[in-house]
N, C-alpha and C. Protein backbone atom coordinates (compact mmCIF):
# COMPACT_ATOMS: atom_id res chain seq x y z
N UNK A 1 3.61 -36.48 -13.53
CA UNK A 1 3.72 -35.62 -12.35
C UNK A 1 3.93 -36.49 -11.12
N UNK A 2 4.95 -36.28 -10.16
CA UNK A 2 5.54 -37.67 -9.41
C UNK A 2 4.99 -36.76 -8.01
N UNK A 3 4.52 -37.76 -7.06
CA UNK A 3 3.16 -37.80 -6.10
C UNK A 3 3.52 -38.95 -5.63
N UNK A 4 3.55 -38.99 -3.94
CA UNK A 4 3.59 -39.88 -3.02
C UNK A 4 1.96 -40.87 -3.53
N UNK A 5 1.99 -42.44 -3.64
CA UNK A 5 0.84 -42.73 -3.83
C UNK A 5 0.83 -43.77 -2.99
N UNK A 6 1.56 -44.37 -1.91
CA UNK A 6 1.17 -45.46 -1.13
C UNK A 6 0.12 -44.88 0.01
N UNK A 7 0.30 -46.06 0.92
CA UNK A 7 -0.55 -45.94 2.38
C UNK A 7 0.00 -44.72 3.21
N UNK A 8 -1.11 -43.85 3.41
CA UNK A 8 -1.29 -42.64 4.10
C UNK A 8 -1.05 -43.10 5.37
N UNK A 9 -2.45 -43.78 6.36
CA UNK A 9 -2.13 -44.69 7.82
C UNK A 9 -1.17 -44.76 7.72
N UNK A 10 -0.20 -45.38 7.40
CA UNK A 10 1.22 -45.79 7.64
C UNK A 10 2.14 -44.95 7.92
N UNK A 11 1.95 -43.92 6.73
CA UNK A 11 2.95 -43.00 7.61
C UNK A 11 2.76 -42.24 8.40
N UNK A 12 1.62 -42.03 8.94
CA UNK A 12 1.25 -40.86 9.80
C UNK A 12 1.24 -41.75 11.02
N UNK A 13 1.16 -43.20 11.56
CA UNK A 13 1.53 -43.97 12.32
C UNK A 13 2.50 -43.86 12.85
N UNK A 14 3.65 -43.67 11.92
CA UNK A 14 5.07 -43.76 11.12
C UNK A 14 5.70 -42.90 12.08
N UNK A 15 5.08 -41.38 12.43
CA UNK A 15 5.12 -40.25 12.96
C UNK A 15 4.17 -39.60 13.88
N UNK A 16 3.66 -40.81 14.08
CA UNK A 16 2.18 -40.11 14.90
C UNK A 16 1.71 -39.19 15.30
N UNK A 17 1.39 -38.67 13.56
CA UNK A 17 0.73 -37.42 13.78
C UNK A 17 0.05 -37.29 12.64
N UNK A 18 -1.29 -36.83 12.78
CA UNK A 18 -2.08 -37.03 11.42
C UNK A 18 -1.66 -36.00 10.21
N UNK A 19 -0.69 -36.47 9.38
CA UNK A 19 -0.25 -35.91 8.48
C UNK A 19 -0.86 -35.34 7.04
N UNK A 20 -1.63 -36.14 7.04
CA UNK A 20 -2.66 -36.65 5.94
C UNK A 20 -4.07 -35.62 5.90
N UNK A 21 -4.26 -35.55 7.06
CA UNK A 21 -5.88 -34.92 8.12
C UNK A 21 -5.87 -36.16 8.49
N UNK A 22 -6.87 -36.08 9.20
CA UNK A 22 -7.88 -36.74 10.59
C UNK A 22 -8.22 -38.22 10.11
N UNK A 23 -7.38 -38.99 10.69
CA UNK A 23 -7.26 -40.48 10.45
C UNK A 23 -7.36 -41.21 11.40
N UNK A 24 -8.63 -42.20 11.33
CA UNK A 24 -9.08 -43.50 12.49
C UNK A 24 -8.24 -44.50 13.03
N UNK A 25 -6.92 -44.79 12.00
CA UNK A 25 -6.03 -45.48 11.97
C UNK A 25 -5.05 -45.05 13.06
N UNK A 26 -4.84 -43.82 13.88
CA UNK A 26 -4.06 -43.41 14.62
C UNK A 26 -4.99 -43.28 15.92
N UNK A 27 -6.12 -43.22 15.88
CA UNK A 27 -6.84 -43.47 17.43
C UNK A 27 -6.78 -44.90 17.04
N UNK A 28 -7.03 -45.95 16.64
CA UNK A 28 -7.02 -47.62 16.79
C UNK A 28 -5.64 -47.83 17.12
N UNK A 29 -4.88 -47.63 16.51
CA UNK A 29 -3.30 -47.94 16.31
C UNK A 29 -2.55 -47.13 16.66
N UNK A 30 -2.18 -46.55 17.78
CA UNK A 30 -1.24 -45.24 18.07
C UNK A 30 0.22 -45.85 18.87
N UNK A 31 0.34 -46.88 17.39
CA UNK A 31 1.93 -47.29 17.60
C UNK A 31 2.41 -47.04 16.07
N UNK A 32 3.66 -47.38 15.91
CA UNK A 32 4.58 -46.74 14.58
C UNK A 32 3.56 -48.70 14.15
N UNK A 33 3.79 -48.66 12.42
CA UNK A 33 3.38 -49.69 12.04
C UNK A 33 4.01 -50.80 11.61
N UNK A 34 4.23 -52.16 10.74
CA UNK A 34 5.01 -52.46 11.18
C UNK A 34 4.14 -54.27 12.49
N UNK A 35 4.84 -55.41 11.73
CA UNK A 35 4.89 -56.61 13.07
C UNK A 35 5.34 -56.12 14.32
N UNK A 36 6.36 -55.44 14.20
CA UNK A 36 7.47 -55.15 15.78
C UNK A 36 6.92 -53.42 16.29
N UNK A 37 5.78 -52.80 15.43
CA UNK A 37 5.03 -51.39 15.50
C UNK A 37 5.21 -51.22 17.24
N UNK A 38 4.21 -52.25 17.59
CA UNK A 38 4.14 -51.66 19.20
C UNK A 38 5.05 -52.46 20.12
N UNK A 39 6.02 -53.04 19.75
CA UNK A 39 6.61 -53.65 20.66
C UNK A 39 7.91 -52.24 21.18
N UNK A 40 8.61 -52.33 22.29
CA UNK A 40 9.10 -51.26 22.85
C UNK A 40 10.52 -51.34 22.08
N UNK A 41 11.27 -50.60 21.42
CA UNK A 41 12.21 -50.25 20.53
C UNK A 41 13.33 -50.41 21.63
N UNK A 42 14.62 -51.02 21.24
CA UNK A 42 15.92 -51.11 22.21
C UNK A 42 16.98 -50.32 21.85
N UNK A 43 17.72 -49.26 22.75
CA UNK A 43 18.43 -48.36 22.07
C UNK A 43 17.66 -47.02 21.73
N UNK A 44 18.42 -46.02 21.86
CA UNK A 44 18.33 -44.85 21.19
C UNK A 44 18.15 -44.58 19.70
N UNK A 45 17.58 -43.93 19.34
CA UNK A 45 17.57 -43.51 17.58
C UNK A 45 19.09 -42.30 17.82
N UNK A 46 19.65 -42.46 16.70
CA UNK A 46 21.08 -41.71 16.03
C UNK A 46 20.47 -40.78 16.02
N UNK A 47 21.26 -39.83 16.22
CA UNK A 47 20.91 -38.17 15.48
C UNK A 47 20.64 -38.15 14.05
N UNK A 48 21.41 -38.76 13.04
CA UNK A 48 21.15 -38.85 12.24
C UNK A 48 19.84 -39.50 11.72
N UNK A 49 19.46 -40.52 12.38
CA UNK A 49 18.07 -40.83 12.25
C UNK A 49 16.72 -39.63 13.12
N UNK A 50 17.05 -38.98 13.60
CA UNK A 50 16.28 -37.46 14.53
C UNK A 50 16.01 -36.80 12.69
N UNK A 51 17.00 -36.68 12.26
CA UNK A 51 17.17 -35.85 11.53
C UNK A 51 16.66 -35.94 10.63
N UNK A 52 16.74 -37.49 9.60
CA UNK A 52 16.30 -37.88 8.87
C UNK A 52 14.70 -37.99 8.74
N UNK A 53 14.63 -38.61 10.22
CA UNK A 53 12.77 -38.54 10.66
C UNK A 53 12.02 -36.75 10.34
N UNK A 54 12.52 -35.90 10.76
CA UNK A 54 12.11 -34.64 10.50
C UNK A 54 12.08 -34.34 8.98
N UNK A 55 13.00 -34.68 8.25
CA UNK A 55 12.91 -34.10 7.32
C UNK A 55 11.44 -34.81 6.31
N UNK A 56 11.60 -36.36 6.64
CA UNK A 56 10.53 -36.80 5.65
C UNK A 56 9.27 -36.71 6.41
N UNK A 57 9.00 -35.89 7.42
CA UNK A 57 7.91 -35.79 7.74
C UNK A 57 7.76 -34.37 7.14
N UNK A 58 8.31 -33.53 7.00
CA UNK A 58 8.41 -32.36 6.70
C UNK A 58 7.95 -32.45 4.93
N UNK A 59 8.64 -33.41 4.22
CA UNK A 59 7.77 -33.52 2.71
C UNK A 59 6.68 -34.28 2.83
N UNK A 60 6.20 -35.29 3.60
CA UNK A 60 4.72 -35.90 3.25
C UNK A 60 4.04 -35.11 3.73
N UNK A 61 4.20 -34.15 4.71
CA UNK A 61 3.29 -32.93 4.98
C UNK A 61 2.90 -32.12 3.63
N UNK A 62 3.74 -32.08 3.45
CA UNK A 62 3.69 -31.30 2.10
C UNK A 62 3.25 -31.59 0.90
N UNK A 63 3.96 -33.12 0.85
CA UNK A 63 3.61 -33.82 -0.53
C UNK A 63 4.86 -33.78 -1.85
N UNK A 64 5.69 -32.91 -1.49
CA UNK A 64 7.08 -32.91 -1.91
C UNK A 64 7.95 -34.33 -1.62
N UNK A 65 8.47 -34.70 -3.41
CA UNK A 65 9.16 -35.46 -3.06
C UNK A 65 10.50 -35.48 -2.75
N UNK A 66 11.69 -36.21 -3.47
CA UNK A 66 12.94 -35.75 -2.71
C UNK A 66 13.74 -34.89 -3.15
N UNK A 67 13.77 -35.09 -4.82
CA UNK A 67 14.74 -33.91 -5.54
C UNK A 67 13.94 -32.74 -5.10
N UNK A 68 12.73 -32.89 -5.58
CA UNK A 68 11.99 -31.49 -5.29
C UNK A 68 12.60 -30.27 -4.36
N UNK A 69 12.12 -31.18 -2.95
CA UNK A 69 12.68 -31.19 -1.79
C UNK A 69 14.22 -30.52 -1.46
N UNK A 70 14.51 -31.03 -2.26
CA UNK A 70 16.43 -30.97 -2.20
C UNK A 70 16.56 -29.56 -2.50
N UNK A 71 15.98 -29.37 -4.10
CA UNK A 71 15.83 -28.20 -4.41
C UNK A 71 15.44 -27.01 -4.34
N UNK A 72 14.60 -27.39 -3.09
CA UNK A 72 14.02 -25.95 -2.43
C UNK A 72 14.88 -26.00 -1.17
N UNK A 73 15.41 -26.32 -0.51
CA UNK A 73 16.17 -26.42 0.37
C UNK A 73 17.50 -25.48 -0.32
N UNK A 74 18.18 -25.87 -1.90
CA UNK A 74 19.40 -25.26 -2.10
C UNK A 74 19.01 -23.68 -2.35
N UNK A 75 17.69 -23.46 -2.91
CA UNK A 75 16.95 -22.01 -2.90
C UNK A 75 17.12 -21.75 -1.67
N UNK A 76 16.79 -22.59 -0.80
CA UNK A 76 16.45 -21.07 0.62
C UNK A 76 17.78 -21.06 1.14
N UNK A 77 19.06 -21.92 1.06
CA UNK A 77 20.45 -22.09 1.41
C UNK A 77 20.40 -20.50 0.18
N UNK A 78 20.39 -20.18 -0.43
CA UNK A 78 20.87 -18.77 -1.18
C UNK A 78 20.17 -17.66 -0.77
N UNK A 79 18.91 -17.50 -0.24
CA UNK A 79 18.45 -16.46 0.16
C UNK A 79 18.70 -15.90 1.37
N UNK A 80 18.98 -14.40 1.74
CA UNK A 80 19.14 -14.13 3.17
C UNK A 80 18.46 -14.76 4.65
N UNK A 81 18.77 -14.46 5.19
CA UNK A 81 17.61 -15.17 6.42
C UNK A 81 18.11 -16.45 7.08
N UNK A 82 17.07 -16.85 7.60
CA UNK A 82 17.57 -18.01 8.27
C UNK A 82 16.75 -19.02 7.45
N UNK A 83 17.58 -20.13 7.10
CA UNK A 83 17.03 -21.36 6.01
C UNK A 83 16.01 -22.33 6.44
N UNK A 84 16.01 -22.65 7.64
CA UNK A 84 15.33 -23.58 7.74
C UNK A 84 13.57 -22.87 7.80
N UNK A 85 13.53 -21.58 8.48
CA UNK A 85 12.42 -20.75 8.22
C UNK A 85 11.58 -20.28 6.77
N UNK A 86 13.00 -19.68 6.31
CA UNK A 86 12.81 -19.97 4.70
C UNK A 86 11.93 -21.19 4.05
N UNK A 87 12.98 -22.18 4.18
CA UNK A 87 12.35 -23.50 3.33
C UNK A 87 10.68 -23.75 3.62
N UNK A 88 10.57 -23.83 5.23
CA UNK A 88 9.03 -23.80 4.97
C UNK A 88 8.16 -22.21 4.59
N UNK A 89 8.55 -21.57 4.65
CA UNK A 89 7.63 -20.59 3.85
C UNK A 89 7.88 -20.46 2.63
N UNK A 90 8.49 -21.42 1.52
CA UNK A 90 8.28 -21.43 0.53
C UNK A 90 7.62 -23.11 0.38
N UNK A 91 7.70 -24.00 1.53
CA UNK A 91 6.62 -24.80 1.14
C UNK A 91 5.18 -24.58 1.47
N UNK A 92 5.22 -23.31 2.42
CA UNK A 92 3.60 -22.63 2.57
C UNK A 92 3.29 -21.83 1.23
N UNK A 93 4.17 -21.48 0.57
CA UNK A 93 3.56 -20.56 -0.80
C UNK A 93 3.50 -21.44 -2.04
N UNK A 94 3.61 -22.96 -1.75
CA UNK A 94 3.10 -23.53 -3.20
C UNK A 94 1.30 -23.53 -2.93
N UNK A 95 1.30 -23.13 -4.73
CA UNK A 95 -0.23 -23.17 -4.47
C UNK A 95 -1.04 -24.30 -4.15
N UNK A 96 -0.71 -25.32 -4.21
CA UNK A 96 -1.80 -26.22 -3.37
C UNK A 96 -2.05 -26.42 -1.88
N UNK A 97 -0.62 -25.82 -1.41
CA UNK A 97 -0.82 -25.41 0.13
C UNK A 97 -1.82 -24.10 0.33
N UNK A 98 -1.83 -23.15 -0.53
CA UNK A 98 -2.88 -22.13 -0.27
C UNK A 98 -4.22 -22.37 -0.56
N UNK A 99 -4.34 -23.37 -1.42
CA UNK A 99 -5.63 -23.67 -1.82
C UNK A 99 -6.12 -24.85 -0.82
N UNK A 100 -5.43 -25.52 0.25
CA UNK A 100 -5.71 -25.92 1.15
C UNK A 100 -6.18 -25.08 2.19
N UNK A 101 -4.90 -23.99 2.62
CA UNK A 101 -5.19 -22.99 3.81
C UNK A 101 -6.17 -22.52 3.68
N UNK A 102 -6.69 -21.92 2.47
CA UNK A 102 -7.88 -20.65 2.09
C UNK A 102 -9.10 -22.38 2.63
N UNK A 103 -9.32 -23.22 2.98
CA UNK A 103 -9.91 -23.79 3.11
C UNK A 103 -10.72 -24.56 1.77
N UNK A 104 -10.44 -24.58 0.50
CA UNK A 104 -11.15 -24.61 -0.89
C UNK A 104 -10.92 -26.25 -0.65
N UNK A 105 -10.32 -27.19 -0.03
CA UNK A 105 -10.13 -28.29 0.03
C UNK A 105 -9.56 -28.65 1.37
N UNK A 106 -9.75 -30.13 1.86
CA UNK A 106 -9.77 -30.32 3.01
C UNK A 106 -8.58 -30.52 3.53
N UNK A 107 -7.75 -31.72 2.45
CA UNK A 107 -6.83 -31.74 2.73
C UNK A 107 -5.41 -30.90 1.47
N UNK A 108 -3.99 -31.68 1.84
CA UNK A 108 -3.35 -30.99 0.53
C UNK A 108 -3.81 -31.51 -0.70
N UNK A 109 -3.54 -33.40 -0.07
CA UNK A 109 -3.71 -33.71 -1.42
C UNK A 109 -5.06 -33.61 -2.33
N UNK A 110 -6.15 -33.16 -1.62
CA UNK A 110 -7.85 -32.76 -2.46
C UNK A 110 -7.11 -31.33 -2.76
N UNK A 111 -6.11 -30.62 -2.47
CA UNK A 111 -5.78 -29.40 -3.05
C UNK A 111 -5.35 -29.35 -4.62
N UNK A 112 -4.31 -30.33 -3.83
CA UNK A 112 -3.15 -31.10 -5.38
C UNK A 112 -4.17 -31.29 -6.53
N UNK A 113 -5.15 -32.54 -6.06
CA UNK A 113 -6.09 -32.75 -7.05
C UNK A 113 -6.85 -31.68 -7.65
N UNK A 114 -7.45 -30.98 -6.76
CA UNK A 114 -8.14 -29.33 -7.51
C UNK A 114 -7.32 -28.95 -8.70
N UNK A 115 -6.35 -28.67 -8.04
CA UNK A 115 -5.40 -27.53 -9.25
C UNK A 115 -4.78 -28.40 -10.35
N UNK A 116 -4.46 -29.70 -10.24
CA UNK A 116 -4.84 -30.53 -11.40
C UNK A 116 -5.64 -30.64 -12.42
N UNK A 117 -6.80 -30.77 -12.01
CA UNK A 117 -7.85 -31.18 -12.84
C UNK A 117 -8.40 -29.36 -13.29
N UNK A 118 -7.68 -28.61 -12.66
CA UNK A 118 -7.58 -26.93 -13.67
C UNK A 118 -9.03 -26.35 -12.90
N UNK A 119 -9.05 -26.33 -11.85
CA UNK A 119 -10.39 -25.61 -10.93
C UNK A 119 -9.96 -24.47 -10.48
N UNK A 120 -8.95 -23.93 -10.56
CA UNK A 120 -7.96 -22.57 -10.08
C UNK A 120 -7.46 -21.89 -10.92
N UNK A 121 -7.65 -21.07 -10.24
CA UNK A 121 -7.14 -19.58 -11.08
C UNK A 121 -5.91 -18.66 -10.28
N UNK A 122 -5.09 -18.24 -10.76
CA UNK A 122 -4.04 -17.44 -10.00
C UNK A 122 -3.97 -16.15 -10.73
N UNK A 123 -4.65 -15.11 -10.44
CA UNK A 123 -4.51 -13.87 -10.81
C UNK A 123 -5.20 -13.75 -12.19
N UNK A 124 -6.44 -14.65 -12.29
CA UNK A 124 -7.23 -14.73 -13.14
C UNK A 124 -6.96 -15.83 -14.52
N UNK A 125 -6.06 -16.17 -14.28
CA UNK A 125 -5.38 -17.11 -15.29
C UNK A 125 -5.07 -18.96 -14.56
N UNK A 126 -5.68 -19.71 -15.36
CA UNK A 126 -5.22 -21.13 -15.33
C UNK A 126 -4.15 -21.59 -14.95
N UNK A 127 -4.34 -21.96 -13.60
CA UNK A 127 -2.78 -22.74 -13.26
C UNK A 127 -3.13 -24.32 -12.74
N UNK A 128 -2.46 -25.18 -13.30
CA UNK A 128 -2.65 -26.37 -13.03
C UNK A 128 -1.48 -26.90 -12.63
N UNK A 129 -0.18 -26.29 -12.06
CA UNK A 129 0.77 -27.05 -11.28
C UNK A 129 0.78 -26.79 -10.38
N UNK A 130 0.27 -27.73 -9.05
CA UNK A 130 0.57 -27.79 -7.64
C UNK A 130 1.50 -27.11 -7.20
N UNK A 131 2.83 -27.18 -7.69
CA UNK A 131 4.30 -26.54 -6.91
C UNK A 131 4.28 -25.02 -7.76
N UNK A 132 3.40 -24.44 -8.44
CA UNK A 132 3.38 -23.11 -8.34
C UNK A 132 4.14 -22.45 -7.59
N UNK A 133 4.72 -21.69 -7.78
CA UNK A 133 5.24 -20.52 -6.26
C UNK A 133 4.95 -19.58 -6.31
N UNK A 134 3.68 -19.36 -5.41
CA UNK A 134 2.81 -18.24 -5.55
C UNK A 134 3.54 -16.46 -4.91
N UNK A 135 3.76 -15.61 -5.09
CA UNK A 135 4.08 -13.87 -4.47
C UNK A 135 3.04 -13.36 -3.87
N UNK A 136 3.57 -12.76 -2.70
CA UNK A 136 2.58 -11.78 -2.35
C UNK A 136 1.84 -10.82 -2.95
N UNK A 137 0.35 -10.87 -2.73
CA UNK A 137 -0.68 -10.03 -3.22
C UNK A 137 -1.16 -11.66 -4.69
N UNK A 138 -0.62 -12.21 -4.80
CA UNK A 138 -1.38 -12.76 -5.73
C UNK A 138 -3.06 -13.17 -5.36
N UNK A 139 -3.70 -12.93 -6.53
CA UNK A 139 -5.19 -13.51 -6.19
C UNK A 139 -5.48 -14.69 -6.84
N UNK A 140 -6.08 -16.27 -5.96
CA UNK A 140 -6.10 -17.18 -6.08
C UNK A 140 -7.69 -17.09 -5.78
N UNK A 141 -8.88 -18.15 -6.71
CA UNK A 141 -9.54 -17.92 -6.55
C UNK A 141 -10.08 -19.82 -7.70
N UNK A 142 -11.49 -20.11 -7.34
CA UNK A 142 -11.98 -21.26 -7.99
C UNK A 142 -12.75 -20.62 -9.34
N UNK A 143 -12.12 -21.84 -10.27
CA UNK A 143 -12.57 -21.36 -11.66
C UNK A 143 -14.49 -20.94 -11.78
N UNK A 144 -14.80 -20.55 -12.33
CA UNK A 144 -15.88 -19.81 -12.60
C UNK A 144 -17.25 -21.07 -12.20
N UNK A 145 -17.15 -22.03 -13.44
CA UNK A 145 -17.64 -23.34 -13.38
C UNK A 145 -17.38 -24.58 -12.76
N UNK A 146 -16.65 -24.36 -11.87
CA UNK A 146 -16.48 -25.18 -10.82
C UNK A 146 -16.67 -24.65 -9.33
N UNK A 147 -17.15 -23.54 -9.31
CA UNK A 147 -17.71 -22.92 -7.99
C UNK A 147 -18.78 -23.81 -7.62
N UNK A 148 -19.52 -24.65 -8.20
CA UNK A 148 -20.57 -25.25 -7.74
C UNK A 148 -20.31 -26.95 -7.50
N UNK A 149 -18.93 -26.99 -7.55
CA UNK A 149 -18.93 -28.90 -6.76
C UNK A 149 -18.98 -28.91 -5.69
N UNK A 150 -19.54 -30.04 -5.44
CA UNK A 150 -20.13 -30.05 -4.19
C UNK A 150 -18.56 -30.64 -2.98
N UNK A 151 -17.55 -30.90 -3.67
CA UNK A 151 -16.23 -31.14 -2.79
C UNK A 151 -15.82 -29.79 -1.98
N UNK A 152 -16.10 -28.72 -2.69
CA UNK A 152 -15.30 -27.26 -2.96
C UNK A 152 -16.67 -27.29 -1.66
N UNK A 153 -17.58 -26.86 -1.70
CA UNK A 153 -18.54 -26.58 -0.92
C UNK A 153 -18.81 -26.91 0.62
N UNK A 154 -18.79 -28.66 0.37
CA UNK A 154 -18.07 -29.53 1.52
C UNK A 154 -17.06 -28.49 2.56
N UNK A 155 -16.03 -28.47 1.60
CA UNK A 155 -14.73 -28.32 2.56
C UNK A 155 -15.04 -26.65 3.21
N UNK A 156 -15.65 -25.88 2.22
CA UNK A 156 -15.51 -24.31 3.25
C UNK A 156 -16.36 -24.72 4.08
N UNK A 157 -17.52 -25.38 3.78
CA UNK A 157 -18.70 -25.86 4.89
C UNK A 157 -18.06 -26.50 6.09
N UNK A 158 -17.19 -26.88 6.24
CA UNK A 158 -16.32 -27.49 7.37
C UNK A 158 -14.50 -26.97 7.70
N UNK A 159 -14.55 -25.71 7.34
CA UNK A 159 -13.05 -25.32 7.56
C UNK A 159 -13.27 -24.42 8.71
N UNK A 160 -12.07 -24.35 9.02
CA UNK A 160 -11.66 -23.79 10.42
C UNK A 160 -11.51 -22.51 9.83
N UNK A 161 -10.42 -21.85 10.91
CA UNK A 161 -10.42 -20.18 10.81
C UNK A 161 -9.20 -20.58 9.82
N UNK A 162 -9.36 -19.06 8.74
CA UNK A 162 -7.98 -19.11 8.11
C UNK A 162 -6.90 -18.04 8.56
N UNK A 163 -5.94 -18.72 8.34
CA UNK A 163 -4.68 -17.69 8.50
C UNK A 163 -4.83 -16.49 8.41
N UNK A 164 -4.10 -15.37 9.42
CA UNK A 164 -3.77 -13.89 9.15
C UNK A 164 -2.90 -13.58 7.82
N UNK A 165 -1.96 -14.56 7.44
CA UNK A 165 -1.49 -13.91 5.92
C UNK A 165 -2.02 -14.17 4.61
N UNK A 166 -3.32 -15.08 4.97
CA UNK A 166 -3.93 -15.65 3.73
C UNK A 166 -5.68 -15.00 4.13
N UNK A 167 -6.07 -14.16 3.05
CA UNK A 167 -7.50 -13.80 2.78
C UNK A 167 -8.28 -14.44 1.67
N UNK A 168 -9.89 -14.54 2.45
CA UNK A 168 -9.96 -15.73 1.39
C UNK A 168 -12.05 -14.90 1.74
N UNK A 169 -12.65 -15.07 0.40
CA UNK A 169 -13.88 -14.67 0.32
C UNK A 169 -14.85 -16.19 0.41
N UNK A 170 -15.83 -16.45 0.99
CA UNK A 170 -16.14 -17.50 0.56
C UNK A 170 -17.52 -17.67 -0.42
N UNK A 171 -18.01 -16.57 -0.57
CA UNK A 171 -19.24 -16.33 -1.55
C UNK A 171 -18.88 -16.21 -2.85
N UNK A 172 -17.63 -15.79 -2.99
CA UNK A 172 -17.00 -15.30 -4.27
C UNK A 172 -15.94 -16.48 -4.73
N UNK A 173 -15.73 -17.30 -3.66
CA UNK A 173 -14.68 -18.39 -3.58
C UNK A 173 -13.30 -17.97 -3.87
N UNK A 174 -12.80 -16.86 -3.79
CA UNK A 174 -11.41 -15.80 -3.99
C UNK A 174 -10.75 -15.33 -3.05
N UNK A 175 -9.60 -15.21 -2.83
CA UNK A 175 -8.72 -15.01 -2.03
C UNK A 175 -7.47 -14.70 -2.69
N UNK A 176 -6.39 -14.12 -1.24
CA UNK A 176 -5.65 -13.06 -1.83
C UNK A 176 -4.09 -14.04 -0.87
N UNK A 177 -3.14 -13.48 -1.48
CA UNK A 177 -1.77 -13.84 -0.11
C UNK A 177 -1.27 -13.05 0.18
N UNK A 178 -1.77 -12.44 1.34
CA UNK A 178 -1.45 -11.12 1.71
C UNK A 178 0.06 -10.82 2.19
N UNK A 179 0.88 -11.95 2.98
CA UNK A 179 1.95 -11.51 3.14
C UNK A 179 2.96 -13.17 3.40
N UNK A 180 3.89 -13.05 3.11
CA UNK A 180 4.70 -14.39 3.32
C UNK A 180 4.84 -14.74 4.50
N UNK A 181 4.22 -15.63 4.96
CA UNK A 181 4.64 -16.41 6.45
C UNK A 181 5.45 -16.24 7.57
N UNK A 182 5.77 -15.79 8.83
CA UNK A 182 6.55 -15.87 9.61
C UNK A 182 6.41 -16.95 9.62
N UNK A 183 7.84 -17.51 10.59
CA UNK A 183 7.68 -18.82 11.41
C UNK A 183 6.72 -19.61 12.47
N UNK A 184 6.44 -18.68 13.09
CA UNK A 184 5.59 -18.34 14.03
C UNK A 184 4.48 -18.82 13.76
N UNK A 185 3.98 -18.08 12.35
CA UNK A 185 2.54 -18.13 11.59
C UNK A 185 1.88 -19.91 11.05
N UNK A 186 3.33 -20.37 11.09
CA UNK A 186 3.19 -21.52 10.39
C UNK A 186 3.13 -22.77 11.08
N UNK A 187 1.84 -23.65 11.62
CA UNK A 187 1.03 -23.98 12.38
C UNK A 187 1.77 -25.56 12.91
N UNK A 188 2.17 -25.71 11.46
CA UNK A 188 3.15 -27.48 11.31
C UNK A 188 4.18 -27.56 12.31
N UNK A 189 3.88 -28.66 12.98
CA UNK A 189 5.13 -29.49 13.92
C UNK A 189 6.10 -29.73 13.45
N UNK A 190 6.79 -29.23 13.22
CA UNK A 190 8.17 -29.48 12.08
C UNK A 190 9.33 -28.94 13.09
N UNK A 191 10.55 -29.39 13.23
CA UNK A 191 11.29 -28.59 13.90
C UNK A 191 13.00 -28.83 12.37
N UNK A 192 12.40 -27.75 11.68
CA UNK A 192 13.40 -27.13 10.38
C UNK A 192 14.88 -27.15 10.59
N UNK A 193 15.37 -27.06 11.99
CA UNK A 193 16.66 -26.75 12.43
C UNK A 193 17.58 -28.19 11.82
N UNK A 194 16.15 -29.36 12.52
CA UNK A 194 16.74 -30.38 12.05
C UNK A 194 17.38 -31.01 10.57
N UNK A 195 16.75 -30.24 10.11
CA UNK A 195 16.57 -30.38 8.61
C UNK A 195 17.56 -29.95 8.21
N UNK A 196 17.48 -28.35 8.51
CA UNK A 196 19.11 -27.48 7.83
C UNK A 196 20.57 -29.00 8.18
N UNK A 197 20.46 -29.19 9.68
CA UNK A 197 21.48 -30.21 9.79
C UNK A 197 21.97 -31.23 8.89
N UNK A 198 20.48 -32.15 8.47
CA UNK A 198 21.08 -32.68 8.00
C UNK A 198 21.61 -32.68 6.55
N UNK A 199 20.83 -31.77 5.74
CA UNK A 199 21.84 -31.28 4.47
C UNK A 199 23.07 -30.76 4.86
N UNK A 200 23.35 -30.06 5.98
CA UNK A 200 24.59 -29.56 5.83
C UNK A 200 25.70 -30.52 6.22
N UNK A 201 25.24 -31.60 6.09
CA UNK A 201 26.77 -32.75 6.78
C UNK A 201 27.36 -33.15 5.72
């Protein structure tokens, strides 16, 4: 199963913006990384490099790698609508992004890991692939015997408010996806336009 596994700091340096969650490495260091990190860059960045920068910030957010990536991009290029909106609300409906949002883990990748190691349930049944693509109304919820780790516990014990399209119980540890994402809804610094661009050249 192919998973970004280098230095996190780095890239969220990279982009300075905590991509990862909440990293010390970007209050110490809030230059790109790198010998020449904080020295002042000469020249403009290309559009093509604008472009390029968006997009791979747009999968380590996610955790998507590149075919992946590619491939959900040629999906939302076929569906009505506007694509670049598209693409991320179908990277908000993989299930390890919901099992992040519903708060069941802190970050994606403690999500990724959950639904790995088979702690989730999707409509009452075992799902252990991260890139799931979850439908509206599905019920996502923590396996029976794993309601009691203390990671799972941790993280609702410290989550924020959840989303209006995502319902989530926390006594019962279950939750629902009530409706697919606007743009709007979807919280990530991402600017998608860029993205459509640069596939389409």
């Amino acid at each position: 199963m192919a998973r970004y596994t280098g230095p996190t700091s780095r890239i969220s340096r990279r982009f300075g913006e905590a991509i990862f969650g909440p990293d010390k490495a970007l209050a110490k260091k809030a230059y790109a990384p790198g010998q020449h990190g904080n020295a002042r860059r000469r020249g403009k960045k290309s559009e093509y490099g604008v472009q390029l920068d968006e997009k791979q910030k747009a999968k380590f957010t996610y955790g998507i790698l590149e075919k992946q990536f590619s491939n959900l991009f040629k999906e939302a290029l076929r569906r009505k609508g506007i694509t670049g909106a598209i693409l991320l609300q179908m990277c908000e409906m993989r299930l390890d992004n919901i099992v992040y949002r519903m708060g069941i883990a802190p970050t994606r990748r403690a999500a990724r890991q959950l639904v790995t190691h088979r702690h989730i349930l999707v409509n009452g049944s075992l799902v252990n692939i991260p890139s799931y693509a979850l439908n509206v109304g599905d019920k996502i919820s923590v396996r029976e015997r794993s309601k009691s780790l203390e990671a799972i516990h941790n993280s609702l014990s410290n989550s924020s408010d959840i989303l209006e399209w995502v319902e989530f119980n926390s006594e019962s540890k279950s939750g629902k996806l009530l409706a697919a994402p606007e743009r709007i809804q979807i919280p990530e610094n991402i600017n998608e336009q860029l993205i459509v661009e640069l596939y389409s050249k």
